[in-house]
C-alpha atoms as a PDB file:
ATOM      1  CA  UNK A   1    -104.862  59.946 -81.092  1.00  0.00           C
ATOM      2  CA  UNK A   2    -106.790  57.119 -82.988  1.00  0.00           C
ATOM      3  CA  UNK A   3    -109.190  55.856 -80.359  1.00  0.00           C
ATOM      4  CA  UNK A   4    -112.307  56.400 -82.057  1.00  0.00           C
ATOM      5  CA  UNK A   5    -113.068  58.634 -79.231  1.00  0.00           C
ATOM      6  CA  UNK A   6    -114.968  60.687 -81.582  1.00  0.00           C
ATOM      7  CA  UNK A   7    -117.932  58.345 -82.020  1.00  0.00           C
ATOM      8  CA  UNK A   8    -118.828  58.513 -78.612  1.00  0.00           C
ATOM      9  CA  UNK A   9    -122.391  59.499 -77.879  1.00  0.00           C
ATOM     10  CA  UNK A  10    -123.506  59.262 -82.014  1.00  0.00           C
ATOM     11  CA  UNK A  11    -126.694  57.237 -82.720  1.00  0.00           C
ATOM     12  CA  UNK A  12    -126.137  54.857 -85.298  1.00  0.00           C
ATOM     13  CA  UNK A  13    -128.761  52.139 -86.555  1.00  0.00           C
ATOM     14  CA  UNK A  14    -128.220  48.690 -88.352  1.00  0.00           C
ATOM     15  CA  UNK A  15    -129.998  46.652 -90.100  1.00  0.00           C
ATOM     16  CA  UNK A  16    -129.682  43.271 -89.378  1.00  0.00           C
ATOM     17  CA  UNK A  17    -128.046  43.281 -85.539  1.00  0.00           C
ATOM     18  CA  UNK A  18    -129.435  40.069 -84.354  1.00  0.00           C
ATOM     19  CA  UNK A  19    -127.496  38.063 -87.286  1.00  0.00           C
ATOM     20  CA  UNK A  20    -123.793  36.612 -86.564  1.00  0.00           C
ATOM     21  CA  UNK A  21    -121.888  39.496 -87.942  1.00  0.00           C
ATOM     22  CA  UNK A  22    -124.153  42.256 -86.594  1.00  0.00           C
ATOM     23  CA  UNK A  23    -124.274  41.067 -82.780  1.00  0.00           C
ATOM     24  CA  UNK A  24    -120.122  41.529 -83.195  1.00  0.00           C
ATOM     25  CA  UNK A  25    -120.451  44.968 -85.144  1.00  0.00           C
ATOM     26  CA  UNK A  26    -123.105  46.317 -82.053  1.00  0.00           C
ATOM     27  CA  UNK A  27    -120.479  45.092 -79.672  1.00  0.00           C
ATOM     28  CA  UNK A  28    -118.180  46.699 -80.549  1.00  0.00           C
ATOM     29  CA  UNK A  29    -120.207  50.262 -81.445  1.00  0.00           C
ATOM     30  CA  UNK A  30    -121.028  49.903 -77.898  1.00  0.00           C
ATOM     31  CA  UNK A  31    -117.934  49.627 -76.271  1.00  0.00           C
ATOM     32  CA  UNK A  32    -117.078  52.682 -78.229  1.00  0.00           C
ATOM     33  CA  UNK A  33    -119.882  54.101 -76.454  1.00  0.00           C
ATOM     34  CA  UNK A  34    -122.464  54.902 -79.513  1.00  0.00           C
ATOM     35  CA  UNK A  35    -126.151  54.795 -79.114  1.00  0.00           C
ATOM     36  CA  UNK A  36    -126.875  51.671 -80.906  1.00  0.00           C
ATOM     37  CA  UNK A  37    -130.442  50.994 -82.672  1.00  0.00           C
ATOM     38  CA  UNK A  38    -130.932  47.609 -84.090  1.00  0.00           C
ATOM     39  CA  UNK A  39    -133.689  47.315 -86.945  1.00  0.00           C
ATOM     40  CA  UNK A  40    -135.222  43.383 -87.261  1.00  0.00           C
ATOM     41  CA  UNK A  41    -137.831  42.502 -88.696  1.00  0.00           C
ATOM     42  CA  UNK A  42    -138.585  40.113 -85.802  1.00  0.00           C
ATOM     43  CA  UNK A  43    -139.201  43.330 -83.046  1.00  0.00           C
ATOM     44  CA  UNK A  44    -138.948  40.348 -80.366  1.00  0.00           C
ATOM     45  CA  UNK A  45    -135.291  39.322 -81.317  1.00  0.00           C
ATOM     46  CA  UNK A  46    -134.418  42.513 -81.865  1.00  0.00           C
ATOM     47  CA  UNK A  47    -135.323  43.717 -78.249  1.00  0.00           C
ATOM     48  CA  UNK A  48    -133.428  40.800 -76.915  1.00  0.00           C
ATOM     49  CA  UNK A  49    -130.235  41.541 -78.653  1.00  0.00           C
ATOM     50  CA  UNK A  50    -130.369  45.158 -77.699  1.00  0.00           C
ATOM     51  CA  UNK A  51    -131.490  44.022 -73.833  1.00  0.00           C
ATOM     52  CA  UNK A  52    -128.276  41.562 -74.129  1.00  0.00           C
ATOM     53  CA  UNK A  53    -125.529  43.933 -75.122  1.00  0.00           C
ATOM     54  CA  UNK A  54    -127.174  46.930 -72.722  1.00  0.00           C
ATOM     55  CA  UNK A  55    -126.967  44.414 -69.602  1.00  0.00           C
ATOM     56  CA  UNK A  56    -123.131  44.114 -69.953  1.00  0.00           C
ATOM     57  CA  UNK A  57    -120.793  46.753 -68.382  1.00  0.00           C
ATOM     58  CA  UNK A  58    -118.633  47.383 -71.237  1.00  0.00           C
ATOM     59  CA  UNK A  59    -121.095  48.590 -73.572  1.00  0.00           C
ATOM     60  CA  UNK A  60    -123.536  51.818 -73.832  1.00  0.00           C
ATOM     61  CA  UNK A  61    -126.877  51.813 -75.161  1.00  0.00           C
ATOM     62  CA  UNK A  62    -128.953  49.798 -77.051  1.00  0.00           C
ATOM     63  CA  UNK A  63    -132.257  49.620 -78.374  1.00  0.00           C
ATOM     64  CA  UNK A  64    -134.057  47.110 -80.268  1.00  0.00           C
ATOM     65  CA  UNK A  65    -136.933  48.875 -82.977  1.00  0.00           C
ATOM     66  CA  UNK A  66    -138.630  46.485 -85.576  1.00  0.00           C
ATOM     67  CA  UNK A  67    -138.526  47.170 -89.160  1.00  0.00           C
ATOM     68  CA  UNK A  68    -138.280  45.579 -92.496  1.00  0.00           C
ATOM     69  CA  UNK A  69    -135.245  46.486 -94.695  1.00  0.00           C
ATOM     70  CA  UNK A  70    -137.358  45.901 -97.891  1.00  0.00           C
ATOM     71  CA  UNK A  71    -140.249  47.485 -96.442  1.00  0.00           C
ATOM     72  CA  UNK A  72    -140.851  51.399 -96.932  1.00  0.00           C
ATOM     73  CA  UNK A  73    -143.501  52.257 -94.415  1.00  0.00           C
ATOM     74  CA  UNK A  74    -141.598  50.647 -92.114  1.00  0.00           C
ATOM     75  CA  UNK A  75    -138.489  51.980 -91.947  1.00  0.00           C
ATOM     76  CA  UNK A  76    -140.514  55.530 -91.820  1.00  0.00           C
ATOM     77  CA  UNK A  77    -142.435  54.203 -88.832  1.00  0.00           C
ATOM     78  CA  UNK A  78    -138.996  53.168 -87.287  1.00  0.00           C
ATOM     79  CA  UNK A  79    -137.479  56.419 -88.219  1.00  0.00           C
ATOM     80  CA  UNK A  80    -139.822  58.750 -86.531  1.00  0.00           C
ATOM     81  CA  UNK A  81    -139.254  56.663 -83.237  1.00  0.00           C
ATOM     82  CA  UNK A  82    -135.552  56.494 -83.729  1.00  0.00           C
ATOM     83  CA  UNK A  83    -135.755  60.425 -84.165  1.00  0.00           C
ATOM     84  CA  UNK A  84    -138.445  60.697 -81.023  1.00  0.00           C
ATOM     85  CA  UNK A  85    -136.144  58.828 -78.637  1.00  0.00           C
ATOM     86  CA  UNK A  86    -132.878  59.488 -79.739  1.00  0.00           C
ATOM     87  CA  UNK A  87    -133.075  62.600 -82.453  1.00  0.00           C
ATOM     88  CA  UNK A  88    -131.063  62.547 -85.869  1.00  0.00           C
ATOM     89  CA  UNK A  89    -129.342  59.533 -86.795  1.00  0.00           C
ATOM     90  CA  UNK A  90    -125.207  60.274 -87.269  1.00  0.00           C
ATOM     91  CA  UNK A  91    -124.590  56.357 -88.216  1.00  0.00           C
ATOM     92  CA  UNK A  92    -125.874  53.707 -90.634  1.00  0.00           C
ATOM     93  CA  UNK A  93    -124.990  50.396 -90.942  1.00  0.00           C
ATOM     94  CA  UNK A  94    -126.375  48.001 -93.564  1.00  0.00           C
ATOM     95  CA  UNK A  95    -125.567  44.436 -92.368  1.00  0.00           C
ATOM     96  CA  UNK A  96    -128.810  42.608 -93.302  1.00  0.00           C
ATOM     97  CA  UNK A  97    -128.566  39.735 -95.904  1.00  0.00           C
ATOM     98  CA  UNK A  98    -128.301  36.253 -95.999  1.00  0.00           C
ATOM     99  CA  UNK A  99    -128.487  33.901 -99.589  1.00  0.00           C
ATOM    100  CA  UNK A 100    -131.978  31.349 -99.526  1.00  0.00           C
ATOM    101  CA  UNK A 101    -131.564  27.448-100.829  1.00  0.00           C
ATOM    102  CA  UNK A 102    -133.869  28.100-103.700  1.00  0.00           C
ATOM    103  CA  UNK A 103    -131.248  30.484-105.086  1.00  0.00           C
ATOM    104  CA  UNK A 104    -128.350  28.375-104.659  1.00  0.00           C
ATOM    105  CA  UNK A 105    -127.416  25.338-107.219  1.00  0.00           C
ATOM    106  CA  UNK A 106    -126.809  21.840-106.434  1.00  0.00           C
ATOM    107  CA  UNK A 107    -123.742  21.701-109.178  1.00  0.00           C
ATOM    108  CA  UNK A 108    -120.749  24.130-109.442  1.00  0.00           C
ATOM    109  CA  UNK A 109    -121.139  23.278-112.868  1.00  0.00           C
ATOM    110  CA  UNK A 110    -122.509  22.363-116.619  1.00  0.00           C
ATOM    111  CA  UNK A 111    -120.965  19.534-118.176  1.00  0.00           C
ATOM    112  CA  UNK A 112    -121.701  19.741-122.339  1.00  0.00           C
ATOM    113  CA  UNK A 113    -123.929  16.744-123.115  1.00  0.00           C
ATOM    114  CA  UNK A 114    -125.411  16.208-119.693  1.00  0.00           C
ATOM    115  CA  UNK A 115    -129.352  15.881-120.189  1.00  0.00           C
ATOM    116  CA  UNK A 116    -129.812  16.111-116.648  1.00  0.00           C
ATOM    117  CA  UNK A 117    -129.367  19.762-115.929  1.00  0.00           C
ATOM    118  CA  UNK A 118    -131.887  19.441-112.858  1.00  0.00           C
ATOM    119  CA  UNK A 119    -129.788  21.075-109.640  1.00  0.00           C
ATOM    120  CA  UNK A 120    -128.328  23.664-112.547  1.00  0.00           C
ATOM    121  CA  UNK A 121    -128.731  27.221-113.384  1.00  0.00           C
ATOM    122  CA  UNK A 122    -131.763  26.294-115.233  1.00  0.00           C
ATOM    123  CA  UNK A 123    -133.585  24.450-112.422  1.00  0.00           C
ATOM    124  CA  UNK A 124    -133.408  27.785-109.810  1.00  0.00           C
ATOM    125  CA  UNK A 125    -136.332  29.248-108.389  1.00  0.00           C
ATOM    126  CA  UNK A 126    -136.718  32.756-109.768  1.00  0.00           C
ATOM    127  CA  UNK A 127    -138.816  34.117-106.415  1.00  0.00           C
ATOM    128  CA  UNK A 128    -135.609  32.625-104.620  1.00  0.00           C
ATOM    129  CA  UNK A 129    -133.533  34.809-106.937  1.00  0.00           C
ATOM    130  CA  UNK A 130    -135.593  37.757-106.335  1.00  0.00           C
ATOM    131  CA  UNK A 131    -135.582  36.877-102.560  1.00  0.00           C
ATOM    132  CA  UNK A 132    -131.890  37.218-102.323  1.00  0.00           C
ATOM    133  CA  UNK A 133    -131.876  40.434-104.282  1.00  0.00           C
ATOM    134  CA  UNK A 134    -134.814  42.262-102.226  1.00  0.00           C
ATOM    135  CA  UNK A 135    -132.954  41.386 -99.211  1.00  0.00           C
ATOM    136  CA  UNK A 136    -128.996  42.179 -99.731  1.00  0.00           C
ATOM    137  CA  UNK A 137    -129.561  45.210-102.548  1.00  0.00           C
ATOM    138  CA  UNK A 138    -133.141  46.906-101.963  1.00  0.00           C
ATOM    139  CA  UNK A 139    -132.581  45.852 -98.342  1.00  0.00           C
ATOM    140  CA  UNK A 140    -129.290  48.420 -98.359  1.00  0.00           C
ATOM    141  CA  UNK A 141    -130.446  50.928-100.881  1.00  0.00           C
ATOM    142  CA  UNK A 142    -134.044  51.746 -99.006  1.00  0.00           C
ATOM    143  CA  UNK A 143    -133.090  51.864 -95.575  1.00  0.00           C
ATOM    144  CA  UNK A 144    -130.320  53.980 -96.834  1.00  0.00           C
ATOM    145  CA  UNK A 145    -132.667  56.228 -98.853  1.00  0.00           C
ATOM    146  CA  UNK A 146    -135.136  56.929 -95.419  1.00  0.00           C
ATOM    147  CA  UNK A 147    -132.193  56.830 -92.893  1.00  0.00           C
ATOM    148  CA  UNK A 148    -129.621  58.843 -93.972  1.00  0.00           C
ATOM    149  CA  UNK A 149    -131.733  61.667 -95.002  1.00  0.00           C
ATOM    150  CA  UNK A 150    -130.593  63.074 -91.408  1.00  0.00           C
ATOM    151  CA  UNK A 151    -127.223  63.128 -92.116  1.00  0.00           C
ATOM    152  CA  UNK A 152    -127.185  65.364 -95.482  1.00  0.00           C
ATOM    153  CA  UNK A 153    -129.165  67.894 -93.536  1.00  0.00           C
ATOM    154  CA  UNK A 154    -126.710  68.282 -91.023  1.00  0.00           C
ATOM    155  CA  UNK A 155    -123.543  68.094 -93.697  1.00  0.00           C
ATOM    156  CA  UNK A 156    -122.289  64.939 -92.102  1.00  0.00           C
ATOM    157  CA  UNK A 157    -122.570  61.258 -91.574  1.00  0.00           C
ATOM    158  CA  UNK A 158    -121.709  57.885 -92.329  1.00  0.00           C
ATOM    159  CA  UNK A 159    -122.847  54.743 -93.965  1.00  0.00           C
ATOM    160  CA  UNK A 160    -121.391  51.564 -94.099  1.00  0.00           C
ATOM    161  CA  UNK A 161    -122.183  48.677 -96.060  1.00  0.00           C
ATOM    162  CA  UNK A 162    -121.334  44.940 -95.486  1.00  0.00           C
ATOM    163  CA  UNK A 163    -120.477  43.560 -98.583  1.00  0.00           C
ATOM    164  CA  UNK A 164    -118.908  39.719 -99.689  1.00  0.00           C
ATOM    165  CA  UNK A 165    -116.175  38.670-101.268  1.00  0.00           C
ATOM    166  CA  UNK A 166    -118.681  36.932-103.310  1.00  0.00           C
ATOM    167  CA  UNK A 167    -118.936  40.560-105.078  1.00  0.00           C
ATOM    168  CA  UNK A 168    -115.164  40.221-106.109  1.00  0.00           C
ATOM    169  CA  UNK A 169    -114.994  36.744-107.187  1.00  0.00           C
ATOM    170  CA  UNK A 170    -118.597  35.131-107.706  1.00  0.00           C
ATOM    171  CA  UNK A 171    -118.197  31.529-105.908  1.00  0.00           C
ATOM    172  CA  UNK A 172    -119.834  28.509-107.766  1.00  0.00           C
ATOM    173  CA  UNK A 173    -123.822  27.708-106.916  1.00  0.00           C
ATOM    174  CA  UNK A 174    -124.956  30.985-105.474  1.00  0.00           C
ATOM    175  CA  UNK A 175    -125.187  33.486-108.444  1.00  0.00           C
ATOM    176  CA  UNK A 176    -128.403  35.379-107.029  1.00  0.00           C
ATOM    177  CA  UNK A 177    -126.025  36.199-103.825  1.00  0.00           C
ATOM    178  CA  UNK A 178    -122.695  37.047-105.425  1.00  0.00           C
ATOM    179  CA  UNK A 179    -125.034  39.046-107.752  1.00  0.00           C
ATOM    180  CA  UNK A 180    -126.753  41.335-105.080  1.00  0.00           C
ATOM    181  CA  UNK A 181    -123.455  41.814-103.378  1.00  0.00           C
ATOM    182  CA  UNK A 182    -121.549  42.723-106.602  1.00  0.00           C
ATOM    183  CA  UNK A 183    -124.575  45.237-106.356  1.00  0.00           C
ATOM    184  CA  UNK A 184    -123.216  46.589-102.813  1.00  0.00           C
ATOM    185  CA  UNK A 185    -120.166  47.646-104.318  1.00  0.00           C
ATOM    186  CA  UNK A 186    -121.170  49.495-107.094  1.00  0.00           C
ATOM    187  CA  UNK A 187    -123.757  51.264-105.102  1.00  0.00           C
ATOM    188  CA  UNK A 188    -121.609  52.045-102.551  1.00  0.00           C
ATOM    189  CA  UNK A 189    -119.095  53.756-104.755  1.00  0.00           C
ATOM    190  CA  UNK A 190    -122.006  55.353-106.463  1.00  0.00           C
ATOM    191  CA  UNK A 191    -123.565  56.857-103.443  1.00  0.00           C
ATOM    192  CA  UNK A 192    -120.277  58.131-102.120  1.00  0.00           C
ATOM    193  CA  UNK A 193    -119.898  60.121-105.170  1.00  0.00           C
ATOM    194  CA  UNK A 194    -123.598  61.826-104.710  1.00  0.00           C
ATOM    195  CA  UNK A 195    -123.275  62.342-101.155  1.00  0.00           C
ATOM    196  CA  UNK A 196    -119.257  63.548-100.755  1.00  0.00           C
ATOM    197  CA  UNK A 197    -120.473  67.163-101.747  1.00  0.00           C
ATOM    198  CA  UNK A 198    -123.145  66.690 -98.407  1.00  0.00           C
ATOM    199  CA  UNK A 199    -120.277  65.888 -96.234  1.00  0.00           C
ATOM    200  CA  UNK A 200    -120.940  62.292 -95.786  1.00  0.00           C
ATOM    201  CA  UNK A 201    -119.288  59.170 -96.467  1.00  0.00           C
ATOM    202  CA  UNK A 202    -120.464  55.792 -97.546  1.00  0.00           C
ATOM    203  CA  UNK A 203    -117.703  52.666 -97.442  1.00  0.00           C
ATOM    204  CA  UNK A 204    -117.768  49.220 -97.296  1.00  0.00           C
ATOM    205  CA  UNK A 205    -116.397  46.251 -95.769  1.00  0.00           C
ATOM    206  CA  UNK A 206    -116.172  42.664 -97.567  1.00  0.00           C
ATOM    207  CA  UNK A 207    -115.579  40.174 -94.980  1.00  0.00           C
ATOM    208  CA  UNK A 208    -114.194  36.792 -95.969  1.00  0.00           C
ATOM    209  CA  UNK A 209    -115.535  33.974 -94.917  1.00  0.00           C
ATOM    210  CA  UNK A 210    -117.584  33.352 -91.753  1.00  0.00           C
ATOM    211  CA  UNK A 211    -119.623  30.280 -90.977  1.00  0.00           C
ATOM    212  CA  UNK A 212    -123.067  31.355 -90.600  1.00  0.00           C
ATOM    213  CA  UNK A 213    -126.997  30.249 -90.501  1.00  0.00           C
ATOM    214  CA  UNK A 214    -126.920  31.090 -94.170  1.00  0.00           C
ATOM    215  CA  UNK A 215    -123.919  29.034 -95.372  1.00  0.00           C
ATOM    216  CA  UNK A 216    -123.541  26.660 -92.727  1.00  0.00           C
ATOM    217  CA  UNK A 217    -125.317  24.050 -94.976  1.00  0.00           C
ATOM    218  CA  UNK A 218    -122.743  24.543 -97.886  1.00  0.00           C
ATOM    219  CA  UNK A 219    -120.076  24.229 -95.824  1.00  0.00           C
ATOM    220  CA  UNK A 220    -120.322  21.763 -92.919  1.00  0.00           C
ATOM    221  CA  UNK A 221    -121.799  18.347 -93.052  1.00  0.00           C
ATOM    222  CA  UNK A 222    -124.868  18.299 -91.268  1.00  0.00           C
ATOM    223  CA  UNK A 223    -124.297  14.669 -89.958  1.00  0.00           C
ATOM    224  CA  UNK A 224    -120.533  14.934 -89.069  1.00  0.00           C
ATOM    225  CA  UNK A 225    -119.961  18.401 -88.552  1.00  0.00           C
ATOM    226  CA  UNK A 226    -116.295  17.994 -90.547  1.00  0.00           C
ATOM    227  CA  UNK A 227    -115.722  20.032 -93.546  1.00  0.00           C
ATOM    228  CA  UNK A 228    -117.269  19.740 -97.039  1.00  0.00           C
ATOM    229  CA  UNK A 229    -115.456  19.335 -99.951  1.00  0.00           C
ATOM    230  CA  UNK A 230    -116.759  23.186-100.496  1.00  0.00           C
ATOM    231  CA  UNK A 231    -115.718  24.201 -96.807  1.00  0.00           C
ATOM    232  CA  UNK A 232    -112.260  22.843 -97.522  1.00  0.00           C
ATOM    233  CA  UNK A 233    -111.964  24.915-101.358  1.00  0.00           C
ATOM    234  CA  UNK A 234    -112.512  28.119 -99.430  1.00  0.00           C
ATOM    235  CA  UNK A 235    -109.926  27.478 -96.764  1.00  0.00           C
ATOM    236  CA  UNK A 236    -107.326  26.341 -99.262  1.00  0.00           C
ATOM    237  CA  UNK A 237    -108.201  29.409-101.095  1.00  0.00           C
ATOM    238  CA  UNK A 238    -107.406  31.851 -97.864  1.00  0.00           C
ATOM    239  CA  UNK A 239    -103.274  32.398 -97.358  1.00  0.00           C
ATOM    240  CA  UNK A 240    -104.209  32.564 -93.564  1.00  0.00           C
ATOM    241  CA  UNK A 241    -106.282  28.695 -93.543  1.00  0.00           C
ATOM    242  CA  UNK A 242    -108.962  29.644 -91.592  1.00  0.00           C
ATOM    243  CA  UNK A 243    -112.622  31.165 -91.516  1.00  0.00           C
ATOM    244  CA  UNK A 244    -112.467  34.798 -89.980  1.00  0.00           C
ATOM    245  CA  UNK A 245    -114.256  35.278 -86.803  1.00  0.00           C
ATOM    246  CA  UNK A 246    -117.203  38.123 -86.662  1.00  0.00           C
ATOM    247  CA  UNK A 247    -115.026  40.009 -83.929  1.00  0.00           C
ATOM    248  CA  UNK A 248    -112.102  40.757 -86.500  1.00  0.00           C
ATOM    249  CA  UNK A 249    -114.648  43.402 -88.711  1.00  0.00           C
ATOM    250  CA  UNK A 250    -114.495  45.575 -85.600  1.00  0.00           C
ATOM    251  CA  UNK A 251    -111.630  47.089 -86.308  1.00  0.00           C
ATOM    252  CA  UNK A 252    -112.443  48.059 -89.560  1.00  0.00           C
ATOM    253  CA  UNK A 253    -115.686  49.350 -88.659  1.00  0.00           C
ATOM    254  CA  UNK A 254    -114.484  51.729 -86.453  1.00  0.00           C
ATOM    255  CA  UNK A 255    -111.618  52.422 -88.863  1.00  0.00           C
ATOM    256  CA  UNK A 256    -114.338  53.432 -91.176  1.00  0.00           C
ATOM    257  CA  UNK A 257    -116.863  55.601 -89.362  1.00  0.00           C
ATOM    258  CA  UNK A 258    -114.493  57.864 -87.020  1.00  0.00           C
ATOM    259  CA  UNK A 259    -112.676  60.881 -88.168  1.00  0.00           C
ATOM    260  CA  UNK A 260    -109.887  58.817 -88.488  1.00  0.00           C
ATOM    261  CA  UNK A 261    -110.547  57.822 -91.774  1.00  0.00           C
ATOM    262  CA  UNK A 262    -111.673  61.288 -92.620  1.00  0.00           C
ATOM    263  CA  UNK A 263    -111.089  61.478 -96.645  1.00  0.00           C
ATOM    264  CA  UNK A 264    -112.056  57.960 -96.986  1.00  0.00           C
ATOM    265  CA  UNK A 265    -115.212  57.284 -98.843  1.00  0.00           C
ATOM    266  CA  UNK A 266    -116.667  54.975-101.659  1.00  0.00           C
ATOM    267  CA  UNK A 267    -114.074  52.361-100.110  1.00  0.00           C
ATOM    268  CA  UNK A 268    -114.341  48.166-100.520  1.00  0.00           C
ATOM    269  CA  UNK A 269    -112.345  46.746 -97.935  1.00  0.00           C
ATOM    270  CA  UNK A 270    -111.537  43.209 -97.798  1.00  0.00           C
ATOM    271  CA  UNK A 271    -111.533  41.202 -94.596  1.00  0.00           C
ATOM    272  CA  UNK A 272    -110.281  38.086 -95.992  1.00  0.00           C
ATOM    273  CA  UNK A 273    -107.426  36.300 -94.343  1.00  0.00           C
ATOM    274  CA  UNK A 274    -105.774  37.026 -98.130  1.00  0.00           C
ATOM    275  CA  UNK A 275    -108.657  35.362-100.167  1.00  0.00           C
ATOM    276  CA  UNK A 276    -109.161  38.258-102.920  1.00  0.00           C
ATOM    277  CA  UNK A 277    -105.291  38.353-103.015  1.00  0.00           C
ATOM    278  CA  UNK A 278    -104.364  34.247-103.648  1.00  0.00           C
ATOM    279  CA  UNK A 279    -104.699  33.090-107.486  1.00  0.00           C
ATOM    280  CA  UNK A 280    -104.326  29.394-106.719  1.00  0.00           C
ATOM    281  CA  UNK A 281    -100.457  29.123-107.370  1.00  0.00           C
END
């Protein structure tokens, strides 16, 4: 049977939990009935997040610890009270990210002879650039580095990471983001190739698109609230004409870390309503 019975009881921690797509991934680990540990760097939100999911009836533990992703010391202080409270971690999920204004341009694009080339490639802020990348890359590979150092001592594990379809197909004005999550996916198939011999797997999932705090500006107009001519590319660009909601990774997720999907690792999934399949015609 393929009821995910088999993660019931397993401790897994991710990163990010408080954020739109991880409230909907701990919902549904919990109502699986895993031992959930969210990691925030705000200790406060993360501790109401856990406290919100552990007061409903449907769901199992949770546990709010504070940590930052980018942060070494850290995530070894959060370990060692994961470990004290709960003992070895079976689970990791890397959903922290987000993309920062100062690493997103104002045009989609260069036009030859155009002077003006503030709002370009040219014009970004380089700490924004490196902001994006500390948070989406080193924010998956470190955790991943202290975390999962449980699993390969007991031959078995799993590790997801929450990818983009920005990493397939790089969308116009946010080349530090697309960049990072490109990253994902090559680290991801690189780490499932190192750790397969351990006995644990590392996948990914690469939702389409969601409208979050991060891209909410892009997409939306602040005044109106209708679409922007960006919001309305992207949905003309998905076969199914419509953004996905947070709930419909759940599936996948749980697809990806029971036994079920047993001789699946250093996988990409796409959760796109048909986006990385559509050419335009």
């Amino acid at each position: 049977m393929n009821d995910f019975n088999d993660l019931k009881g397993k401790v897994a921690v991710i990163t990010g939990g408080s954020g739109v797509i991880g409230q909907a991934l701990v919902k549904g680990l919990c109502t699986a009935g895993v031992k959930v540990v969210i990691l925030d760097v705000n200790p406060a939100r993360g501790a109401e997040t856990a406290a919100e999911f552990a007061r409903r009836p449907d769901c199992g533990s949770a546990t709010g610890i504070g940590a930052d992703v980018t942060d070494r010391e850290s995530l070894l202080k959060a370990r060692e009270e994961i470990r004290s409270k709960f003992g070895t971690i079976d689970i990791l999920i890397n959903c922290a990210g987000g993309n920062k204004a100062t690493a997103t341009t104002r045009k989609e694009r260069i036009i030859a002879g155009d002077n003006d080339l503030e709002g370009t490639f040219f014009s970004l802020d380089i700490n924004g650039f490196d902001g994006v990348f500390d948070l989406n890359f080193k924010g998956t590979v470190l955790p991943t580095m202290i975390l999962s150092e449980d699993m390969v001592r007991k031959g078995k594990g799993n590790i997801l990471n929450i990818s983009s379809m920005n990493a397939f197909r790089p969308l116009t004005k946010i080349p530090a983001y697309s960049a990072a999550k490109a990253a994902i996916n090559n680290f991801t198939q690189w780490l499932a190739v190192h750790f397969a011999p351990a006995g644990v797997r590392v996948n990914a999932i690469a939702p389409g698109f969601l409208l979050t705090s991060q891209n909410r500006f892009l997409l939306t107009d602040e005044q109106t609230g209708e679409m922007t001519q960006r919001g309305a590319k992207i949905i003309a660009a998905t076969p199914m004409g419509r953004y996905a909601e947070p709930e419909e990774l759940v599936g996948t997720m749980l697809y990806l870390l029971s036994d079920t999907s047993s001789f699946v690792t250093g996988a990409v999934i796409p959760v796109d309503g048909g986006f990385s399949a559509y050419s335009g015609v």
